[in-house]
PDB file of N, CA and C in Angstrom:
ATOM      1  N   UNK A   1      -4.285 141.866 -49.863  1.00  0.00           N
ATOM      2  CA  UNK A   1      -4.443 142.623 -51.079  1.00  0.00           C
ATOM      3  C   UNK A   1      -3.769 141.888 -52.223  1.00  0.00           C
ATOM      4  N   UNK A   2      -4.496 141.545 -53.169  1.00  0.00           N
ATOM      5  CA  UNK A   2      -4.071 141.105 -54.294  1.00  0.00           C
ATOM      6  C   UNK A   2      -3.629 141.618 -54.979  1.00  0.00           C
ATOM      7  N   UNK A   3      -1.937 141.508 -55.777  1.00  0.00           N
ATOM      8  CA  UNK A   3      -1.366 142.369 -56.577  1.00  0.00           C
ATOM      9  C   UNK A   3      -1.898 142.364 -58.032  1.00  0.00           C
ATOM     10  N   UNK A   4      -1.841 143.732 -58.880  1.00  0.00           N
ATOM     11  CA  UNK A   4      -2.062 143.730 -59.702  1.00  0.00           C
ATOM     12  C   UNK A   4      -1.270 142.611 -60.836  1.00  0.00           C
ATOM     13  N   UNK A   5      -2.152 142.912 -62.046  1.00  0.00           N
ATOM     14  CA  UNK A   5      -1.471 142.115 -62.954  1.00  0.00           C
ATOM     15  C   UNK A   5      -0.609 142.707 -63.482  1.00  0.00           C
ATOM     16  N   UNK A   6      -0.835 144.225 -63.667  1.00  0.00           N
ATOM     17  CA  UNK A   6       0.717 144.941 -63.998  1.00  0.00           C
ATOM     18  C   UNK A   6       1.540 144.761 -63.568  1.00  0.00           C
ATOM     19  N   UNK A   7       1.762 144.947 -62.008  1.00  0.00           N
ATOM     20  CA  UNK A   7       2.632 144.546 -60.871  1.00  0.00           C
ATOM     21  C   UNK A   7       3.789 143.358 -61.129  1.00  0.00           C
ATOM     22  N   UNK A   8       2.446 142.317 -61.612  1.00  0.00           N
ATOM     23  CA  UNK A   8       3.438 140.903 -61.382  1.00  0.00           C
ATOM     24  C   UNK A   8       3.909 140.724 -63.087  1.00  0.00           C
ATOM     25  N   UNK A   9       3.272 141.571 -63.708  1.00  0.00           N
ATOM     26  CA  UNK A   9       4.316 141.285 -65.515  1.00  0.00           C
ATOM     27  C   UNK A   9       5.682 142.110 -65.050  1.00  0.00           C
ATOM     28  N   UNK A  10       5.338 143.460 -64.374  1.00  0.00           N
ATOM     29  CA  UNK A  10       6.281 144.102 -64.494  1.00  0.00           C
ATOM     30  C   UNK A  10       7.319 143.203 -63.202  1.00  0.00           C
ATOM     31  N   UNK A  11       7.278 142.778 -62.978  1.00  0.00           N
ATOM     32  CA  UNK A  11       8.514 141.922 -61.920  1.00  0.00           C
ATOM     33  C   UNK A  11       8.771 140.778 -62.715  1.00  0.00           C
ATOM     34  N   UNK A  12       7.792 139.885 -63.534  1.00  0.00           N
ATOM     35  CA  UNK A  12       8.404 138.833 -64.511  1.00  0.00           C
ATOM     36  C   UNK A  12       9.152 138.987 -65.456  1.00  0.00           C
ATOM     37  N   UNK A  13       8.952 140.621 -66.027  1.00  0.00           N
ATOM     38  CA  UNK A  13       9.194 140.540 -67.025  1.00  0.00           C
ATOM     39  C   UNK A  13      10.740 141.688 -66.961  1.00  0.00           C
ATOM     40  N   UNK A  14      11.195 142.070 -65.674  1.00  0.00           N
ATOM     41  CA  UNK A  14      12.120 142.657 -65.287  1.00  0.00           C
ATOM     42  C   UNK A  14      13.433 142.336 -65.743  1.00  0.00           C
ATOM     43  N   UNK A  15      14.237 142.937 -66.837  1.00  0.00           N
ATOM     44  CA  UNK A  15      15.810 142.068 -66.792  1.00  0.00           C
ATOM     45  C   UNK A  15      16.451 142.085 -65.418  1.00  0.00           C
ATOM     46  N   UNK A  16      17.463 141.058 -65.702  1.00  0.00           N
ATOM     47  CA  UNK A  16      18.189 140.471 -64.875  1.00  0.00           C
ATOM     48  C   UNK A  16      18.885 141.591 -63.813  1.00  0.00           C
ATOM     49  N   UNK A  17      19.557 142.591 -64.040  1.00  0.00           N
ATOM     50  CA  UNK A  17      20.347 143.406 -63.380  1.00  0.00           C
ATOM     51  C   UNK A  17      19.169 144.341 -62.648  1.00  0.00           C
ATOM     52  N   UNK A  18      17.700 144.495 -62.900  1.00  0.00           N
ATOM     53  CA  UNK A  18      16.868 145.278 -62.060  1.00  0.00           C
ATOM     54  C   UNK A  18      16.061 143.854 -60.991  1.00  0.00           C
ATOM     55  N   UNK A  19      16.315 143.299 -61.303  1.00  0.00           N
ATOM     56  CA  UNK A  19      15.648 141.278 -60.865  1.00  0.00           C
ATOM     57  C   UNK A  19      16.475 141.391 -59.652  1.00  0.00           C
ATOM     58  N   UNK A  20      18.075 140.957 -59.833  1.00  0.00           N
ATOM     59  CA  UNK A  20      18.714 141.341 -58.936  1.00  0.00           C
ATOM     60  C   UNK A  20      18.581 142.020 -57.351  1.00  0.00           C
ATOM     61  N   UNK A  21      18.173 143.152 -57.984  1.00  0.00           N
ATOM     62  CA  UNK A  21      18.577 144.351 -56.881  1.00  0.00           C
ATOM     63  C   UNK A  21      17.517 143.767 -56.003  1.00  0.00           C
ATOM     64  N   UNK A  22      15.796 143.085 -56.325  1.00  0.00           N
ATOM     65  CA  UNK A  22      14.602 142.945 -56.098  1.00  0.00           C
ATOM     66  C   UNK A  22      14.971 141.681 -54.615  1.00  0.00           C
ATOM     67  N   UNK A  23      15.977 141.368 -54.980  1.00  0.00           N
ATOM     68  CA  UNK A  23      16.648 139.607 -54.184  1.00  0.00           C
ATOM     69  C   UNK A  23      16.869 140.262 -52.895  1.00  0.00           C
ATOM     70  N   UNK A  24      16.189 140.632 -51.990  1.00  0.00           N
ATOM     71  CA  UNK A  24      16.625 141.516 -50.776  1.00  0.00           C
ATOM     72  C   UNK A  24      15.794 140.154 -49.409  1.00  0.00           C
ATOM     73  N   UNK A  25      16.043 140.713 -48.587  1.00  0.00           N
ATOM     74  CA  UNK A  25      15.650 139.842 -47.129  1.00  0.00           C
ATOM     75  C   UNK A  25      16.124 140.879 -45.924  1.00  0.00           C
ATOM     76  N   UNK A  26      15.043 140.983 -44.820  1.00  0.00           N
ATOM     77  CA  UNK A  26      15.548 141.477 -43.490  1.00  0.00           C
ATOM     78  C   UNK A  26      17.006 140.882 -43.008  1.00  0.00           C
ATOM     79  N   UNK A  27      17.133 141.999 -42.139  1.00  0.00           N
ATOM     80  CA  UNK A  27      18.154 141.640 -41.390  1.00  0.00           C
ATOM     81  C   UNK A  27      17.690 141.772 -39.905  1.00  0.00           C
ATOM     82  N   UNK A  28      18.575 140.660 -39.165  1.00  0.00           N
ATOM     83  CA  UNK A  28      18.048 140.752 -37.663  1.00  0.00           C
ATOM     84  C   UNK A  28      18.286 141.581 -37.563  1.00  0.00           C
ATOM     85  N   UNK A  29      17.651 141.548 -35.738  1.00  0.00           N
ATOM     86  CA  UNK A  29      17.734 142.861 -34.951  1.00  0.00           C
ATOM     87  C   UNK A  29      18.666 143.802 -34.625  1.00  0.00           C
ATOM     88  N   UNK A  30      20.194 142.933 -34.393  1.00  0.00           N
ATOM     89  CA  UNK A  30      21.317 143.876 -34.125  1.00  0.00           C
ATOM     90  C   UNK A  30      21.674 144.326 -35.223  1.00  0.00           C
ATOM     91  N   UNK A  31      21.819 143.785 -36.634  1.00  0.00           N
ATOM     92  CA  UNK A  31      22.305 144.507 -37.575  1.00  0.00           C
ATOM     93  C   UNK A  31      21.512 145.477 -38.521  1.00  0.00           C
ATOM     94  N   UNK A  32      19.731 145.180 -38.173  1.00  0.00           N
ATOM     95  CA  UNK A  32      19.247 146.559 -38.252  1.00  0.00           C
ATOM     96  C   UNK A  32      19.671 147.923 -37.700  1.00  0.00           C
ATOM     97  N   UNK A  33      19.838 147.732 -36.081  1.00  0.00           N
ATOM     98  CA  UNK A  33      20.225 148.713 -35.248  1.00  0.00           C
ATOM     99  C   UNK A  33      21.896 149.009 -35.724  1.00  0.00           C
ATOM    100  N   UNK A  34      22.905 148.706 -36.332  1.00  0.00           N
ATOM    101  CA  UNK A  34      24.309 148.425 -36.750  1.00  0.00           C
ATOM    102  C   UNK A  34      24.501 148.965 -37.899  1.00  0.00           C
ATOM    103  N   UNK A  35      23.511 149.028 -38.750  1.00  0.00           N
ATOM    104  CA  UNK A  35      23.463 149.322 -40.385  1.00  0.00           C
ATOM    105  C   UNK A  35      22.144 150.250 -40.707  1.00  0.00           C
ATOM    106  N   UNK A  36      21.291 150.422 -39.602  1.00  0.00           N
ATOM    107  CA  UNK A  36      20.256 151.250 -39.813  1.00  0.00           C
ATOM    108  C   UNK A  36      19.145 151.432 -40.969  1.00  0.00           C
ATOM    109  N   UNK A  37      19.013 149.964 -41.143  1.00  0.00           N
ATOM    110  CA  UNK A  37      18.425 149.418 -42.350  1.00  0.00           C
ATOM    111  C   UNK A  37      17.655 148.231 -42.078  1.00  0.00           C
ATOM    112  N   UNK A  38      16.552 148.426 -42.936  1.00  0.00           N
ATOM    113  CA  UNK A  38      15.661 146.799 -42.385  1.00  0.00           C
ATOM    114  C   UNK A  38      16.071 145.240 -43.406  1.00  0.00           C
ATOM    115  N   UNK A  39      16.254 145.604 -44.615  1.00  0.00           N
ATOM    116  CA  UNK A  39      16.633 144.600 -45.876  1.00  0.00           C
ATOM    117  C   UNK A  39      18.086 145.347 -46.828  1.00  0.00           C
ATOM    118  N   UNK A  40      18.241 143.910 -47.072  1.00  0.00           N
ATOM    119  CA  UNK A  40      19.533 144.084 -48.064  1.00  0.00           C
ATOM    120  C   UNK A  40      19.973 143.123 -49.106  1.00  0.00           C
ATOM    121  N   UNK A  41      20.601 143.037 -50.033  1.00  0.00           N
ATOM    122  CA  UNK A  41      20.771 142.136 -50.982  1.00  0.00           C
ATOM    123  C   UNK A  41      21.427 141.258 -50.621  1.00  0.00           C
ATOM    124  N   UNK A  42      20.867 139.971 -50.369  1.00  0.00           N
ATOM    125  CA  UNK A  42      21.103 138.762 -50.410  1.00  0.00           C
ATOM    126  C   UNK A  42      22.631 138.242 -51.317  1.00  0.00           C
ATOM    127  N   UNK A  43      23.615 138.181 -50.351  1.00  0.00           N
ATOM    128  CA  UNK A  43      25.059 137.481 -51.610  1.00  0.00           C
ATOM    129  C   UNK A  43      25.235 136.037 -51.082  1.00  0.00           C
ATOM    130  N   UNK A  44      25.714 135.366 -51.983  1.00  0.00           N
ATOM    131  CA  UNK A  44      26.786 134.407 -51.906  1.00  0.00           C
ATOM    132  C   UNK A  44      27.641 134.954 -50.350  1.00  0.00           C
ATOM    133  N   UNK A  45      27.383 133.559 -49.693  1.00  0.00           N
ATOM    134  CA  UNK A  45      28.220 133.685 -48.543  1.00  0.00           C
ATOM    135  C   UNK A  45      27.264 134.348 -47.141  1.00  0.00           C
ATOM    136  N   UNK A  46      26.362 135.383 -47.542  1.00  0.00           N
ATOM    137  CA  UNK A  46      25.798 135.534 -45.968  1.00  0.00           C
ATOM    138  C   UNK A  46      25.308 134.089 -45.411  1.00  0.00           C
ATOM    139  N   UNK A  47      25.033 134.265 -44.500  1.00  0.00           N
ATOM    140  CA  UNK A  47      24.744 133.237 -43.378  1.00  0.00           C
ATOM    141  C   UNK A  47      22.947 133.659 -43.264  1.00  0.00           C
ATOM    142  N   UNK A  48      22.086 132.834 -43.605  1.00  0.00           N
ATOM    143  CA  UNK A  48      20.766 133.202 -43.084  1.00  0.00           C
ATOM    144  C   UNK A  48      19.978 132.191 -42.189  1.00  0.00           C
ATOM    145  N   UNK A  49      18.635 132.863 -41.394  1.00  0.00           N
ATOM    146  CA  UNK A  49      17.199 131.762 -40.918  1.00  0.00           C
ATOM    147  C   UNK A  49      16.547 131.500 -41.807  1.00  0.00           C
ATOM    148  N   UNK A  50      16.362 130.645 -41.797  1.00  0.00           N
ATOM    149  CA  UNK A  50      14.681 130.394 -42.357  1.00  0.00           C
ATOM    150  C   UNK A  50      13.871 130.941 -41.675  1.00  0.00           C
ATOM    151  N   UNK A  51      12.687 131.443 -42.069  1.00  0.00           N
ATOM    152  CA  UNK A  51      11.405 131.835 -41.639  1.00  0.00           C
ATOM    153  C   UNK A  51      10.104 131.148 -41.562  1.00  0.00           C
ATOM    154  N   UNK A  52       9.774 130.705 -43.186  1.00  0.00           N
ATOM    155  CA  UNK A  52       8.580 130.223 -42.530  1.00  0.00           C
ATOM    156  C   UNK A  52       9.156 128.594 -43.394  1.00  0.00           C
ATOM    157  N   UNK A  53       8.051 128.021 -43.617  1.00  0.00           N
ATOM    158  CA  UNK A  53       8.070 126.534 -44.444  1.00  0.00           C
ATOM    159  C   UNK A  53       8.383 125.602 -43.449  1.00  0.00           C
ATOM    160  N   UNK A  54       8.666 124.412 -44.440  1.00  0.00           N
ATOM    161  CA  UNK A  54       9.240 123.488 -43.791  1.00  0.00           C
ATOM    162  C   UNK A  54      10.676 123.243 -43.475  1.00  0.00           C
ATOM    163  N   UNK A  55      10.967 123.913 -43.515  1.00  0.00           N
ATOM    164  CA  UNK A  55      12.244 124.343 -42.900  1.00  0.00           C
ATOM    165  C   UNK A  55      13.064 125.375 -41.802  1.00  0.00           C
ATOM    166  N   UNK A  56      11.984 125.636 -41.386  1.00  0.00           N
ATOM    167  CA  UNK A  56      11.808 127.188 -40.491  1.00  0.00           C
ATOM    168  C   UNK A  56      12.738 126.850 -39.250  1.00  0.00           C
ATOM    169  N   UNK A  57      13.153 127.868 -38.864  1.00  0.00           N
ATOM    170  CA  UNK A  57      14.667 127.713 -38.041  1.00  0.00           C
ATOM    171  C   UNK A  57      15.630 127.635 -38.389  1.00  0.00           C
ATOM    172  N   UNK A  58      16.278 126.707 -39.311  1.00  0.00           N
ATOM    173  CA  UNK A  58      17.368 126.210 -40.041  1.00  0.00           C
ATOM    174  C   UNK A  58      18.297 127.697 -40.570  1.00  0.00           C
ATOM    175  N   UNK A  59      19.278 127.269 -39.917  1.00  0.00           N
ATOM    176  CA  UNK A  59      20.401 128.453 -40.146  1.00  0.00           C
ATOM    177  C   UNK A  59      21.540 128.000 -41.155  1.00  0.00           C
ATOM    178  N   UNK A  60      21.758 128.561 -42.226  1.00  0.00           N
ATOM    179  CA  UNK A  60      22.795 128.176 -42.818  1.00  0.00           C
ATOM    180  C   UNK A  60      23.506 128.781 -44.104  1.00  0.00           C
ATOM    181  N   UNK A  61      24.828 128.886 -44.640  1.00  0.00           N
ATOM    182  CA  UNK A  61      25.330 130.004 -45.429  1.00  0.00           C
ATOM    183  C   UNK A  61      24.709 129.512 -47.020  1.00  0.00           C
ATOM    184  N   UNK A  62      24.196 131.140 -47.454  1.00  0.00           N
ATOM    185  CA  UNK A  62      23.979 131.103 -49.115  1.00  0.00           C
ATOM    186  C   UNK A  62      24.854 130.143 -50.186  1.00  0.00           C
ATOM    187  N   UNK A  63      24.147 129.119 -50.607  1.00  0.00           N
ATOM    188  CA  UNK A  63      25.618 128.545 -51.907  1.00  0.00           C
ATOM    189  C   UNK A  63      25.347 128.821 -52.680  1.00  0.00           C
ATOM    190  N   UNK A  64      23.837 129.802 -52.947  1.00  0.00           N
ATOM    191  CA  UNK A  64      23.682 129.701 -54.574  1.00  0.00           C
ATOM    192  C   UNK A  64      22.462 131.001 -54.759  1.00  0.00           C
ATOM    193  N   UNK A  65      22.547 131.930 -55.618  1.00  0.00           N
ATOM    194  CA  UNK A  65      21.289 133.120 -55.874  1.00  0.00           C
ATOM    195  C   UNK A  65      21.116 132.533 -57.051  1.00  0.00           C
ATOM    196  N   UNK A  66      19.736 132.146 -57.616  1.00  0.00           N
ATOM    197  CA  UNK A  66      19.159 132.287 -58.784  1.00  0.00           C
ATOM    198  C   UNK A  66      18.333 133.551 -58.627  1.00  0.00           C
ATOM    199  N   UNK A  67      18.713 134.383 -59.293  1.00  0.00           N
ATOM    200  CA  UNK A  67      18.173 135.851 -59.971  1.00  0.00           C
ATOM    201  C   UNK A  67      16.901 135.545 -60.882  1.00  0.00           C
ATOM    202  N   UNK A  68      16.675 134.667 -61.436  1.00  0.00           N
ATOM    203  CA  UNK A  68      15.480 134.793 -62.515  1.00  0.00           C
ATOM    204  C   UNK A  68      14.146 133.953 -61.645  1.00  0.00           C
ATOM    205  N   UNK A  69      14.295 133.488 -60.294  1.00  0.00           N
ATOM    206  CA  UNK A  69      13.232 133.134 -59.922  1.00  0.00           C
ATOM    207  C   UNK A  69      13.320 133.972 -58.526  1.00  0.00           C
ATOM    208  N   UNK A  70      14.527 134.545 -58.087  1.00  0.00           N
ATOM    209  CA  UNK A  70      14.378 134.913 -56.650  1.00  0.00           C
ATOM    210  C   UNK A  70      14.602 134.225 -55.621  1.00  0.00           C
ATOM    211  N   UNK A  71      15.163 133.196 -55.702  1.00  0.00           N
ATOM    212  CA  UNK A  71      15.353 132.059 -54.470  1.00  0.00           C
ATOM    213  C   UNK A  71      16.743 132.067 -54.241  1.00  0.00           C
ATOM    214  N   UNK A  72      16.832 130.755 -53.065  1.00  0.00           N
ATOM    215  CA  UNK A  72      18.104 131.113 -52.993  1.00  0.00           C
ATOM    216  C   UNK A  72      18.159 129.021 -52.303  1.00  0.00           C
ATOM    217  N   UNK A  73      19.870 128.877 -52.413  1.00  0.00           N
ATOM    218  CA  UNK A  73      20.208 127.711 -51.954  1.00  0.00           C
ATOM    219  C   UNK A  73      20.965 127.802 -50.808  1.00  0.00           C
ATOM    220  N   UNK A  74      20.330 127.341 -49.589  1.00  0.00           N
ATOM    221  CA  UNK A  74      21.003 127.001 -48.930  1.00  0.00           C
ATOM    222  C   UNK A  74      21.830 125.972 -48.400  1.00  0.00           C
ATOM    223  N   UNK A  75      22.974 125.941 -48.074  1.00  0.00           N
ATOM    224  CA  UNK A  75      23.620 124.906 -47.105  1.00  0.00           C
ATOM    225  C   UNK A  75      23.070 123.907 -46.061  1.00  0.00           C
ATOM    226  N   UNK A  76      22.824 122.909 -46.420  1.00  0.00           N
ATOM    227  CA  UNK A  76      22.104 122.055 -45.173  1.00  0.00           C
ATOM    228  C   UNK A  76      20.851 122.025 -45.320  1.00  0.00           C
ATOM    229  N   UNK A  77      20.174 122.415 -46.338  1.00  0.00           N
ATOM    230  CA  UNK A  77      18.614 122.721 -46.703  1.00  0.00           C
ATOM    231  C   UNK A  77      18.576 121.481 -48.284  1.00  0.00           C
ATOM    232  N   UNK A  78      18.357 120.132 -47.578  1.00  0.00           N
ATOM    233  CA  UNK A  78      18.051 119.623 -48.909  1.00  0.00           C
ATOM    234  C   UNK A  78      17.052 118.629 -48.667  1.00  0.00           C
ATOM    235  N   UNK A  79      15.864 118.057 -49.626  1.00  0.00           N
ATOM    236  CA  UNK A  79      15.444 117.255 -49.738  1.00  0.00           C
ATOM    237  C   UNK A  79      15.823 115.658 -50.790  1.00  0.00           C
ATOM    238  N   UNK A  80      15.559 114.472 -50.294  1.00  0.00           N
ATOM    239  CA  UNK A  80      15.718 113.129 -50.477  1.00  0.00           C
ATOM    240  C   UNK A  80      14.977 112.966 -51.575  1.00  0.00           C
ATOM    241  N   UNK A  81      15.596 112.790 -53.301  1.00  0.00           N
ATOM    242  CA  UNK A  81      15.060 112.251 -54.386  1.00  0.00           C
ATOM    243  C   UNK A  81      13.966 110.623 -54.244  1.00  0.00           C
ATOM    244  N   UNK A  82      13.108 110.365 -54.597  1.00  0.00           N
ATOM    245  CA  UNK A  82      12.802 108.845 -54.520  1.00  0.00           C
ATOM    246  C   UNK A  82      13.893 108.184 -55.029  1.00  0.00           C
ATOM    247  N   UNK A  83      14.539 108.154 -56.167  1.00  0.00           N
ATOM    248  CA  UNK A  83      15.441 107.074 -56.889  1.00  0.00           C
ATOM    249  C   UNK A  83      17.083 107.609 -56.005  1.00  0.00           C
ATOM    250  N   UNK A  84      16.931 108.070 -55.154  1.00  0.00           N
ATOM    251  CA  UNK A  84      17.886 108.319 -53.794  1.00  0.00           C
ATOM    252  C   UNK A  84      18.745 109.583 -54.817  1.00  0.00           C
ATOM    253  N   UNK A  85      19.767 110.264 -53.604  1.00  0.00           N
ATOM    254  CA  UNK A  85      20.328 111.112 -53.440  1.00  0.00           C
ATOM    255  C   UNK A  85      20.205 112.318 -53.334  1.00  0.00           C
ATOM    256  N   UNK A  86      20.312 113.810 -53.402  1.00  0.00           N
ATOM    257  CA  UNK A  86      19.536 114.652 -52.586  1.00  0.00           C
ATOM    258  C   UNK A  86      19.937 115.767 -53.583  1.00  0.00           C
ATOM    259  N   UNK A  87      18.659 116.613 -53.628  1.00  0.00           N
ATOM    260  CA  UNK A  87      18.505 117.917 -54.220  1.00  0.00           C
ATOM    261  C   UNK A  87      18.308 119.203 -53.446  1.00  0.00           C
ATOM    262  N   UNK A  88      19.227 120.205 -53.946  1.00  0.00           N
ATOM    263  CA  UNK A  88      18.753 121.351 -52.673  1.00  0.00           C
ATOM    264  C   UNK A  88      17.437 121.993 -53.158  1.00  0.00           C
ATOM    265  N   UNK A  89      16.714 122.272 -51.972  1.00  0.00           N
ATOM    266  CA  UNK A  89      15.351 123.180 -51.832  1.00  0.00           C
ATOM    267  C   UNK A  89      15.520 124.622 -52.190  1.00  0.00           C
ATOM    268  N   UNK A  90      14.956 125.423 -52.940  1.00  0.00           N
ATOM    269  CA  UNK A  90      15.201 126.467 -53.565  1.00  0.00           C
ATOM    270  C   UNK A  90      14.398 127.512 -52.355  1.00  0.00           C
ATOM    271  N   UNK A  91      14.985 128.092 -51.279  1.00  0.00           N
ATOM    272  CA  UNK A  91      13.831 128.863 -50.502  1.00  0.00           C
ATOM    273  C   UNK A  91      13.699 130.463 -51.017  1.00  0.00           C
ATOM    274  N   UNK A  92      12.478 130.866 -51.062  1.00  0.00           N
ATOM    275  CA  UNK A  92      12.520 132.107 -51.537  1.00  0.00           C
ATOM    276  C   UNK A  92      12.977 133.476 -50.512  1.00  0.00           C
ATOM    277  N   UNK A  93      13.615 134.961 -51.277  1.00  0.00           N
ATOM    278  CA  UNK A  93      14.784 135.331 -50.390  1.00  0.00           C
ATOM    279  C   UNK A  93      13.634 136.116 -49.545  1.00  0.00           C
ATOM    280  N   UNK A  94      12.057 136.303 -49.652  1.00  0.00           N
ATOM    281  CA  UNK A  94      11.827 137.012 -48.683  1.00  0.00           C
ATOM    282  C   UNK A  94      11.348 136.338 -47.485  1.00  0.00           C
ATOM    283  N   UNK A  95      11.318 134.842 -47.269  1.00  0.00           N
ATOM    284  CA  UNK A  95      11.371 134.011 -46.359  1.00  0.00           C
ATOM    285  C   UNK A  95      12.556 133.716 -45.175  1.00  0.00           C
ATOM    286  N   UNK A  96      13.719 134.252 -45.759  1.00  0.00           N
ATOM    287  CA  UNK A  96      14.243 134.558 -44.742  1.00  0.00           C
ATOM    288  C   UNK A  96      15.162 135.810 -44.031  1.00  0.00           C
ATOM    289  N   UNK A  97      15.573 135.643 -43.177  1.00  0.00           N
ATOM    290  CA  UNK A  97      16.715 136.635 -42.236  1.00  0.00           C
ATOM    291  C   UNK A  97      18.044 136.929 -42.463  1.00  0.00           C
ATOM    292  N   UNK A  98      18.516 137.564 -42.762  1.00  0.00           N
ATOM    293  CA  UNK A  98      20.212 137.789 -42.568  1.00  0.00           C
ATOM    294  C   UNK A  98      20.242 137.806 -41.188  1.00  0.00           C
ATOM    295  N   UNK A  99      21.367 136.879 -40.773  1.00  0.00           N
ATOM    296  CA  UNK A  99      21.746 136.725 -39.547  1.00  0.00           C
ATOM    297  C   UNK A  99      23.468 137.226 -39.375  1.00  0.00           C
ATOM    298  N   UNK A 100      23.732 137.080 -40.704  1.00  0.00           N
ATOM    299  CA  UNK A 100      25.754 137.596 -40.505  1.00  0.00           C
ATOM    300  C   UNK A 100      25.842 137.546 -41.729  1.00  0.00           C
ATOM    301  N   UNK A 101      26.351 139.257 -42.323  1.00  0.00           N
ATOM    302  CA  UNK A 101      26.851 139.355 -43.671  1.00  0.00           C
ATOM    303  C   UNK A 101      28.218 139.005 -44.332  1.00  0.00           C
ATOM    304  N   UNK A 102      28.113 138.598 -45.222  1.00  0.00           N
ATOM    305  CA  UNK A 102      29.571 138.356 -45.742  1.00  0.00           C
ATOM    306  C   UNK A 102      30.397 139.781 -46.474  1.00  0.00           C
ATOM    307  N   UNK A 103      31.510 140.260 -45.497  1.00  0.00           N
ATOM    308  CA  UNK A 103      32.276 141.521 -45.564  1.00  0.00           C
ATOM    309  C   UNK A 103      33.298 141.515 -46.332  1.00  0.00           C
ATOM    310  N   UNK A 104      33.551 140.564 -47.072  1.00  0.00           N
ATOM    311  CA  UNK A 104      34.560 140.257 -47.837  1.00  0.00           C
ATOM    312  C   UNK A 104      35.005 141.683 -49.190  1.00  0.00           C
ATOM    313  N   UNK A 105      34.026 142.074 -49.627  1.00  0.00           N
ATOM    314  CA  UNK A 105      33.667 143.181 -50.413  1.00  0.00           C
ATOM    315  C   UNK A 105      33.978 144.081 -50.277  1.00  0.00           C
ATOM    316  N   UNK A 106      34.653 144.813 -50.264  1.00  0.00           N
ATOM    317  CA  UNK A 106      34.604 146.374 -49.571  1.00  0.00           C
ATOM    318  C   UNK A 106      34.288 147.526 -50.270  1.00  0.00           C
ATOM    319  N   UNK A 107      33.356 146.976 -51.316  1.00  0.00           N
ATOM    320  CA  UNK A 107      32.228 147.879 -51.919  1.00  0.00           C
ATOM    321  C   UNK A 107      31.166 147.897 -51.530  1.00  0.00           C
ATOM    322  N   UNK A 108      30.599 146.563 -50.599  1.00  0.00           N
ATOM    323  CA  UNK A 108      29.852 146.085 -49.929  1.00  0.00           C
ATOM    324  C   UNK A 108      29.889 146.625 -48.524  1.00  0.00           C
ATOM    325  N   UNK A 109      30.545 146.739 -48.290  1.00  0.00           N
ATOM    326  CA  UNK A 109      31.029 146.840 -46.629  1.00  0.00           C
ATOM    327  C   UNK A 109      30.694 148.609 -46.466  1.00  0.00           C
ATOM    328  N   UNK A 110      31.513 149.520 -47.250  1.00  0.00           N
ATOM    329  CA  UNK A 110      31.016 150.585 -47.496  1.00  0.00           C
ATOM    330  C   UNK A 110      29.727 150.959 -47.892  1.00  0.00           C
ATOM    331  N   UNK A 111      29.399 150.473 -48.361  1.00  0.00           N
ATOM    332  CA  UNK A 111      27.718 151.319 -49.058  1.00  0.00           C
ATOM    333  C   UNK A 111      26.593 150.645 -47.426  1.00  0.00           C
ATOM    334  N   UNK A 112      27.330 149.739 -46.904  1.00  0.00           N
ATOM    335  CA  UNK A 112      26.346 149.549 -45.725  1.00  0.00           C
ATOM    336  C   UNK A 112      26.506 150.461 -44.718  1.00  0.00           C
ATOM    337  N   UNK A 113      27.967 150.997 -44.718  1.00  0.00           N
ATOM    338  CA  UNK A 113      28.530 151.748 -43.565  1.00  0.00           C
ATOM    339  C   UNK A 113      28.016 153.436 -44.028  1.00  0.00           C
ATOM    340  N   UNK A 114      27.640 153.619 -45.250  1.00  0.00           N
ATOM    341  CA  UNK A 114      27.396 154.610 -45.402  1.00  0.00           C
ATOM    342  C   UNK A 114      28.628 155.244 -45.957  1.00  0.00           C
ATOM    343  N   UNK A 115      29.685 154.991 -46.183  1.00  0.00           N
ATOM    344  CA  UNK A 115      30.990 155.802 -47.046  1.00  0.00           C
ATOM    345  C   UNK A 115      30.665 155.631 -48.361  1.00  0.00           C
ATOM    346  N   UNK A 116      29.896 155.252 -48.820  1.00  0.00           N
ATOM    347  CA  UNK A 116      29.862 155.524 -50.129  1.00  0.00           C
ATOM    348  C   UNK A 116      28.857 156.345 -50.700  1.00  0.00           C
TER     349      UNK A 116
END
């Protein structure tokens, strides 16, 4: 099904703090069953899979959210410039998995646990 064109102005044209919230990705299996939830916002610091691309499998922690395109940088996810040295691959966040959240937050930690 092809999305409308409303659809996709209204997600381009979304400010930043509703863009945000949009940056979500599954979570595996145990921490679906753990948190009782299928997706969640993508931070700095979770640990994710890749899913599909050329990179699929590859496990490794968030270094970077760009909010205005939706992607994300991972750790260990880079491609080889021609004039040499290496740029990270921008993978998009519904391509992959949360595999281990970063709990550091405990505004975070709560609103997953449900105390908030």
């Amino acid at each position: 099904m092809k999305p409308s064109k409303a659809r996709l102005n209204s997600l381009y044209k979304a400010p930043l703090h509703k863009r945000s919230s949009m940056i979500r990705s599954m979570l595996s299996d145990d921490l679906k069953t753990k948190y009782k939830r299928n997706s969640v916002r993508v931070r700095v610091g979770d640990i994710v899979k890749i899913m599909r691309g050329e990179f699929k499998g590859v496990e490794g922690k968030v270094s970077k959210v760009h909010t205005e395109n939706g992607r994300l940088e991972i750790e260990g996810v880079q491609r080889e410039k021609l004039r040499g040295g290496n740029v990270p691959v921008l993978i998009h966040s519904s391509k992959v998995m949360i595999t281990s959240l970063d709990l550091s937050d405990e505004i975070r930690k709560n609103k997953l646990e449900g105390k908030a």
